[in-house]
PDB file of N, CA and C in Angstrom:
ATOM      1  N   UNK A   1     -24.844 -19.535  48.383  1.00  0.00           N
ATOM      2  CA  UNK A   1     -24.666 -18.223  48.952  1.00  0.00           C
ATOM      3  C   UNK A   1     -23.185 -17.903  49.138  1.00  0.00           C
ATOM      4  N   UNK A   2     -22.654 -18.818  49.528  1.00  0.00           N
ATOM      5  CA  UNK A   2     -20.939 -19.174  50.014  1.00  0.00           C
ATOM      6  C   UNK A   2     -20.680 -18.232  48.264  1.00  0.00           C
ATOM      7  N   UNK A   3     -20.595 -18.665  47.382  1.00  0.00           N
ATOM      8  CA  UNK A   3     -19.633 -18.688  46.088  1.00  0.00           C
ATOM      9  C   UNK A   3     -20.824 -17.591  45.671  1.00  0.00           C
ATOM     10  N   UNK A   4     -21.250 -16.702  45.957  1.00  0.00           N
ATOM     11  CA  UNK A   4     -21.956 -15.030  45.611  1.00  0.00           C
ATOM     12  C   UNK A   4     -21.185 -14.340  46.569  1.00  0.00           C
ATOM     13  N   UNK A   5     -20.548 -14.772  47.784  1.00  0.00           N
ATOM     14  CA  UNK A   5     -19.906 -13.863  48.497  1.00  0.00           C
ATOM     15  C   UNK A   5     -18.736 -14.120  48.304  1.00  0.00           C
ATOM     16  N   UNK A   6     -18.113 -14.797  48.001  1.00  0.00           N
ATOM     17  CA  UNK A   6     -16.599 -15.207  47.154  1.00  0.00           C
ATOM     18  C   UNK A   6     -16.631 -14.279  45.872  1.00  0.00           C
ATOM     19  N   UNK A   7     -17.626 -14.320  45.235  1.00  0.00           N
ATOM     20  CA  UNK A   7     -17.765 -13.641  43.724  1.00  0.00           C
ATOM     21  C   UNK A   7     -17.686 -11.543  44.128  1.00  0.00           C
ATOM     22  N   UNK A   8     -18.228 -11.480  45.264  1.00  0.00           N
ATOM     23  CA  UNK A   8     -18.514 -10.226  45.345  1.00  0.00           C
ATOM     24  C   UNK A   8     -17.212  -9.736  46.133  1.00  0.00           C
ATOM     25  N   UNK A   9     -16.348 -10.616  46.814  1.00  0.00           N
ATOM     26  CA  UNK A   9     -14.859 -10.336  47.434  1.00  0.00           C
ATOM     27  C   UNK A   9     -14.020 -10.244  45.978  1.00  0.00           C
ATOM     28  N   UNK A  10     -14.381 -11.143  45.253  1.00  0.00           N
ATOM     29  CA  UNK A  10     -13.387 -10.496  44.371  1.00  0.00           C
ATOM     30  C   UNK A  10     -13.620  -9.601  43.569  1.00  0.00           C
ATOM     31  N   UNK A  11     -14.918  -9.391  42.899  1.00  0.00           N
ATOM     32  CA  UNK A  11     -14.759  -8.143  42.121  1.00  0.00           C
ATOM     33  C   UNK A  11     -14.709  -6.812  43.049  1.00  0.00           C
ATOM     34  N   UNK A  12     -14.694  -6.677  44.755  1.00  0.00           N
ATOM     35  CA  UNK A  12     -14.618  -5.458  45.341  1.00  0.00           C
ATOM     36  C   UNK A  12     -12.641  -5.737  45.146  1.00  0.00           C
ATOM     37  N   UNK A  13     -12.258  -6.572  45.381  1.00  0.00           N
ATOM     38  CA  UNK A  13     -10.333  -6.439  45.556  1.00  0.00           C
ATOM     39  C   UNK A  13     -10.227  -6.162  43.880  1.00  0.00           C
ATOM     40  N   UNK A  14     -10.914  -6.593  42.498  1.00  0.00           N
ATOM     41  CA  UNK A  14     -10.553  -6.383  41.526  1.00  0.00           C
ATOM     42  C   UNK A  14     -10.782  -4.821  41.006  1.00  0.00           C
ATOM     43  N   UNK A  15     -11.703  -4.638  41.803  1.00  0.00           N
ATOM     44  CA  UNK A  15     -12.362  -2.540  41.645  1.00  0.00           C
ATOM     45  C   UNK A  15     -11.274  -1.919  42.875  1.00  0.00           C
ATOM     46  N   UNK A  16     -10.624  -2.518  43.347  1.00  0.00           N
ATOM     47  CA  UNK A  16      -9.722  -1.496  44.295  1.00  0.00           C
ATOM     48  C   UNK A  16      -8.471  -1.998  43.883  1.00  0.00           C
ATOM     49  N   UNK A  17      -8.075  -3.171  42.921  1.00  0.00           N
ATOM     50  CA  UNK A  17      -6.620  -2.872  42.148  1.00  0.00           C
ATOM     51  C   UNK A  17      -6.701  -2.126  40.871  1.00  0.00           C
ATOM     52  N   UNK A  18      -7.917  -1.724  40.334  1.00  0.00           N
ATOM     53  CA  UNK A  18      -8.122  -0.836  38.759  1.00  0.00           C
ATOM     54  C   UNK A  18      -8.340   0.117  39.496  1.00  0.00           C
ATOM     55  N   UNK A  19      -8.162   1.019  40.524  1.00  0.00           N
ATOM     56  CA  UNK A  19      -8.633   2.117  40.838  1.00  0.00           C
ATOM     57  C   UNK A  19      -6.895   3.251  40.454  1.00  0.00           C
ATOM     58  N   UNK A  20      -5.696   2.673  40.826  1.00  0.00           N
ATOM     59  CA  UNK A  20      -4.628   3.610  40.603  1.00  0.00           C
ATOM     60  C   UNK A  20      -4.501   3.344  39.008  1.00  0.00           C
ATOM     61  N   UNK A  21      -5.076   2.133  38.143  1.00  0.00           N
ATOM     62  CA  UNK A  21      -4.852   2.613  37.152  1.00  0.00           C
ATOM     63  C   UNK A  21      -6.281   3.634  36.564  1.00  0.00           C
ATOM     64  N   UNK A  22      -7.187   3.160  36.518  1.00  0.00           N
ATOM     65  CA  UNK A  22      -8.119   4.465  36.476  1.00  0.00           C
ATOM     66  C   UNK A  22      -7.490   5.975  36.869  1.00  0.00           C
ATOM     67  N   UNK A  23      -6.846   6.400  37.528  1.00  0.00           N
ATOM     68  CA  UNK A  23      -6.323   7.643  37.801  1.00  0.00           C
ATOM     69  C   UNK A  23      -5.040   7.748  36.895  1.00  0.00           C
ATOM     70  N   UNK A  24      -4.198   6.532  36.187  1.00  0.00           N
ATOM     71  CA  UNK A  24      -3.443   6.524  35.431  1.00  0.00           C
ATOM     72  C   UNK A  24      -3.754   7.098  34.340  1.00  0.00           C
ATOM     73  N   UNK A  25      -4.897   6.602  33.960  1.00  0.00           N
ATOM     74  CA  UNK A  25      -5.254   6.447  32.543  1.00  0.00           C
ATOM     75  C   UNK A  25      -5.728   8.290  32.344  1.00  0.00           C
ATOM     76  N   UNK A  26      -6.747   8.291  33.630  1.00  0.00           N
ATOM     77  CA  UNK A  26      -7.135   9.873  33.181  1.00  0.00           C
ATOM     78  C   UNK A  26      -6.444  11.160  33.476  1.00  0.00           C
ATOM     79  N   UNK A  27      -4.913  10.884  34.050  1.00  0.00           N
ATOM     80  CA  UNK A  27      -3.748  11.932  34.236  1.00  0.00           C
ATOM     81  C   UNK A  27      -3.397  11.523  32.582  1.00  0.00           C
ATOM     82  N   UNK A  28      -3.217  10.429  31.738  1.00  0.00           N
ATOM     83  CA  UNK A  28      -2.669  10.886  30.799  1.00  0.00           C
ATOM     84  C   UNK A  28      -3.824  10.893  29.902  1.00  0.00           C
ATOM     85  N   UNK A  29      -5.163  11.155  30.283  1.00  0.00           N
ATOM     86  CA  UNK A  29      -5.975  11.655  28.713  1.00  0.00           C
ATOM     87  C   UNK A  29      -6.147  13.408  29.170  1.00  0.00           C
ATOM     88  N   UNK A  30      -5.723  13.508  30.507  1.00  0.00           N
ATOM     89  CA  UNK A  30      -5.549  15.390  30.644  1.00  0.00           C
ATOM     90  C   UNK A  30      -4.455  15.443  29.973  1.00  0.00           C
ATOM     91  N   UNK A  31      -2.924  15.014  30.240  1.00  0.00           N
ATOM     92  CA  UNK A  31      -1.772  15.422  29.620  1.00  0.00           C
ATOM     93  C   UNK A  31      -2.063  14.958  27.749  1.00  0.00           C
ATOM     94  N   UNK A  32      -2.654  14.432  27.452  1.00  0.00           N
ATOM     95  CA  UNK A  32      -2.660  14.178  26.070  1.00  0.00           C
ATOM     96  C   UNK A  32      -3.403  15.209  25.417  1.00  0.00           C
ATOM     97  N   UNK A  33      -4.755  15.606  25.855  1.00  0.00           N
ATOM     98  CA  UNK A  33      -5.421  16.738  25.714  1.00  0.00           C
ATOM     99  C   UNK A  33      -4.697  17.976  25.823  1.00  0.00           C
ATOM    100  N   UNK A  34      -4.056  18.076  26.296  1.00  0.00           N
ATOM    101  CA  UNK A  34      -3.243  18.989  26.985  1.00  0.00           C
ATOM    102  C   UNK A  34      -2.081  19.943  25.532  1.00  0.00           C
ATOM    103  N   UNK A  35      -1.328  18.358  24.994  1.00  0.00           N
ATOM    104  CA  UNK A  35      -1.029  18.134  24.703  1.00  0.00           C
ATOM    105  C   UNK A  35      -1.175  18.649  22.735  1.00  0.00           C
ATOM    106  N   UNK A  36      -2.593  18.244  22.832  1.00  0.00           N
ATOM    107  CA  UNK A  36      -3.377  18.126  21.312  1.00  0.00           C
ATOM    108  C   UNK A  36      -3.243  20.224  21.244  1.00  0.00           C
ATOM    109  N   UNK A  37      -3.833  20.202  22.419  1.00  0.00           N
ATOM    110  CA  UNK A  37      -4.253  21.465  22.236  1.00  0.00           C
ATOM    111  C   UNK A  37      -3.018  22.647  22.060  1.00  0.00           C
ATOM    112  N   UNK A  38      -1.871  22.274  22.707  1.00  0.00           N
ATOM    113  CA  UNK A  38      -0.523  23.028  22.708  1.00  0.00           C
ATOM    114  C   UNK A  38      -0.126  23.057  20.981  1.00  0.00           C
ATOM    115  N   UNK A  39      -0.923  21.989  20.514  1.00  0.00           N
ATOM    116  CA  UNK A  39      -0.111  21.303  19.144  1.00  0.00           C
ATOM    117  C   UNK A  39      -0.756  22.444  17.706  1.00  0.00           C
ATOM    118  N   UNK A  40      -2.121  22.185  18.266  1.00  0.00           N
ATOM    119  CA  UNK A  40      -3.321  23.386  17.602  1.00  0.00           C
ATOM    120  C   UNK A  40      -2.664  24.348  17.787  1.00  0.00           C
ATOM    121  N   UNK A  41      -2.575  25.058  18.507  1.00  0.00           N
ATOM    122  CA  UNK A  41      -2.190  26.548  19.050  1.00  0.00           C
ATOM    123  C   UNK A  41      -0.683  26.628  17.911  1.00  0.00           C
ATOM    124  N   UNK A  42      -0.322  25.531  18.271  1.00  0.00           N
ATOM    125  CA  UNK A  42       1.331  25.824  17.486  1.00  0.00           C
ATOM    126  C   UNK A  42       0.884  26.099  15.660  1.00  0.00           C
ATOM    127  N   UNK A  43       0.233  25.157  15.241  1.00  0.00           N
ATOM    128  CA  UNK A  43      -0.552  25.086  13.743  1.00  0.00           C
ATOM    129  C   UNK A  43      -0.890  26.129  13.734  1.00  0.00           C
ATOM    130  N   UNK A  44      -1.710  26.929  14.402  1.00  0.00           N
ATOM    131  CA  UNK A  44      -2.620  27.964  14.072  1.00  0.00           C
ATOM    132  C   UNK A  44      -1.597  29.110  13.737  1.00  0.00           C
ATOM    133  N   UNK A  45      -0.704  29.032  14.949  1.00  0.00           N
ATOM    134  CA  UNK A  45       0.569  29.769  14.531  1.00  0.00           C
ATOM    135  C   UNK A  45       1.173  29.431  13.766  1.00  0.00           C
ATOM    136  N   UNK A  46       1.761  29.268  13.231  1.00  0.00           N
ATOM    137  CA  UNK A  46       2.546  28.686  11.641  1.00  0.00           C
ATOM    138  C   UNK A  46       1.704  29.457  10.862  1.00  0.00           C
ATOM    139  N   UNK A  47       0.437  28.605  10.716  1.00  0.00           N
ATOM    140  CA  UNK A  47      -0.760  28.986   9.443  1.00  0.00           C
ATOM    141  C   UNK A  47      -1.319  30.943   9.540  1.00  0.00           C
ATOM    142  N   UNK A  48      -0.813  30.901  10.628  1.00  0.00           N
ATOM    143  CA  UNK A  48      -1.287  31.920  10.381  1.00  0.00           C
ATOM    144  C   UNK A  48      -0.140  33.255  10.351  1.00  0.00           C
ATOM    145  N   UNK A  49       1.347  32.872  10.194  1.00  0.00           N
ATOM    146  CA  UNK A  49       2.186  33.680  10.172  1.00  0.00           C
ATOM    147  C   UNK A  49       2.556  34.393   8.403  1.00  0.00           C
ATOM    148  N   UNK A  50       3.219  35.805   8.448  1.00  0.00           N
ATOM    149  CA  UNK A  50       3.186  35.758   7.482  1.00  0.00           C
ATOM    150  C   UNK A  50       4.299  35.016   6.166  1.00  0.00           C
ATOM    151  N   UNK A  51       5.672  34.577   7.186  1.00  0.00           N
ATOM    152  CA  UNK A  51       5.863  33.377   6.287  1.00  0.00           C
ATOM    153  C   UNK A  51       5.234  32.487   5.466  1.00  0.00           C
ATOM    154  N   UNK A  52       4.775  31.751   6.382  1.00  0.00           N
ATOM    155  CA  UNK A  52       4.063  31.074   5.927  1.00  0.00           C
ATOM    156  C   UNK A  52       2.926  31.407   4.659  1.00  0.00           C
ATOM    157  N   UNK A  53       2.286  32.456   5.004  1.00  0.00           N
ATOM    158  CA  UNK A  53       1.795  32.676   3.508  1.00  0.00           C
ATOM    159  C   UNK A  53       2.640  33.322   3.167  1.00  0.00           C
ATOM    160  N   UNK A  54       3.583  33.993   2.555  1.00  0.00           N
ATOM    161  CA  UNK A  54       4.722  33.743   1.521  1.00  0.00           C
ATOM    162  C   UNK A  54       5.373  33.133   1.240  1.00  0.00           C
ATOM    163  N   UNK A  55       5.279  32.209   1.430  1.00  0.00           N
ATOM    164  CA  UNK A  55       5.894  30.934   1.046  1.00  0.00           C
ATOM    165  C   UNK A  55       4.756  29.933   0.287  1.00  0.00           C
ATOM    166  N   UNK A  56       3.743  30.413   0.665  1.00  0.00           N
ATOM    167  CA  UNK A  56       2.512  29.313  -0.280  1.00  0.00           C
ATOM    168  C   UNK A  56       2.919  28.681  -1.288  1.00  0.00           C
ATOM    169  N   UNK A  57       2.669  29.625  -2.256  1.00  0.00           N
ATOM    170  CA  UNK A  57       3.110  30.187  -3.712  1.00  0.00           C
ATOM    171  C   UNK A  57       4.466  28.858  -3.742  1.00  0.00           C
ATOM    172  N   UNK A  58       5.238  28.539  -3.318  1.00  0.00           N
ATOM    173  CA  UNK A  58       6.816  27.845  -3.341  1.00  0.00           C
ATOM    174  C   UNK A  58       6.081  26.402  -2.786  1.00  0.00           C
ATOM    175  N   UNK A  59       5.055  26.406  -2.304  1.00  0.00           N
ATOM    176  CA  UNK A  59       4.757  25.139  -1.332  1.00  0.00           C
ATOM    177  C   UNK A  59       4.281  24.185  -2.338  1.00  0.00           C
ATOM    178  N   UNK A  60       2.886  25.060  -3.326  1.00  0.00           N
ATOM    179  CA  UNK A  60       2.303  24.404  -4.283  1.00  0.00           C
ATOM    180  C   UNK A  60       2.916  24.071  -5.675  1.00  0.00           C
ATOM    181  N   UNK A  61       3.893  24.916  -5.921  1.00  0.00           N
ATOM    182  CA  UNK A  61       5.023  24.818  -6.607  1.00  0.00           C
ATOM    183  C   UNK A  61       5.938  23.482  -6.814  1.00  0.00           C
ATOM    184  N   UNK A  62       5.776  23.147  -5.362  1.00  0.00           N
ATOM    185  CA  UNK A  62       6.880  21.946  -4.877  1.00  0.00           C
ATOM    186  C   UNK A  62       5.761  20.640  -5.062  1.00  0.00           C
ATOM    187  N   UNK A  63       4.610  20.918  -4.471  1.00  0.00           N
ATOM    188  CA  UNK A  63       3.679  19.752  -4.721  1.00  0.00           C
ATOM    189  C   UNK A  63       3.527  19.567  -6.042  1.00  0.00           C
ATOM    190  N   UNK A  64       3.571  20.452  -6.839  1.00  0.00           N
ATOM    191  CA  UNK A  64       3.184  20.094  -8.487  1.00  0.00           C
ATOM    192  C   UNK A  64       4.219  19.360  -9.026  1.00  0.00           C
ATOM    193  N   UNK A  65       5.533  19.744  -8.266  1.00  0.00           N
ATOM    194  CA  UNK A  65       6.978  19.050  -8.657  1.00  0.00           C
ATOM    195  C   UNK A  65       7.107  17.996  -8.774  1.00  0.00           C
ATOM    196  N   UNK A  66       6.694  17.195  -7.637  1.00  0.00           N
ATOM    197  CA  UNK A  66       6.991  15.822  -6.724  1.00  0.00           C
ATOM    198  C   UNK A  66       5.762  14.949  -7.780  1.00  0.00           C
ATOM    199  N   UNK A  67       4.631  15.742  -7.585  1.00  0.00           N
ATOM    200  CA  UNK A  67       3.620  14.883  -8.224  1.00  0.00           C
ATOM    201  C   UNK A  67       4.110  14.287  -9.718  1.00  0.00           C
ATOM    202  N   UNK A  68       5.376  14.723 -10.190  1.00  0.00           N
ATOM    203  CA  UNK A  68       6.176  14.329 -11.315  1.00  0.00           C
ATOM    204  C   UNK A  68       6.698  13.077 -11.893  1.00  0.00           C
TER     205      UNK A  68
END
């Protein structure tokens, strides 16, 4: 009984030292998300400017080049 209550002291001190990293981990899968999504928004812009499609035409141009 002794060494089940030894076993259960430590995994309660081992669940209350993973607890600030648990809050670590999920402040940076918000900031990473966060993150992804700022990145999309930026792509979408590009792709969807009209530079960018005028410039296509020069893009595939350049890929046919290289593939040389």
């Amino acid at each position: 009984m002794e060494a089940v209550t030894r076993e259960i002291s430590a995994l309660r001190t081992e669940r209350y030292n993973l607890k600030p990293l648990e809050k670590k981990t999920e402040e940076a899968r918000r900031a990473f998300d966060h993150k992804a999504a700022e990145l999309e928004a930026f792509k979408q812009a590009v792709a969807s400017s009209t530079s960018w499609r005028l410039t296509a035409p020069l893009r595939g141009i350049s890929r046919l080049l290289k593939g040389r």
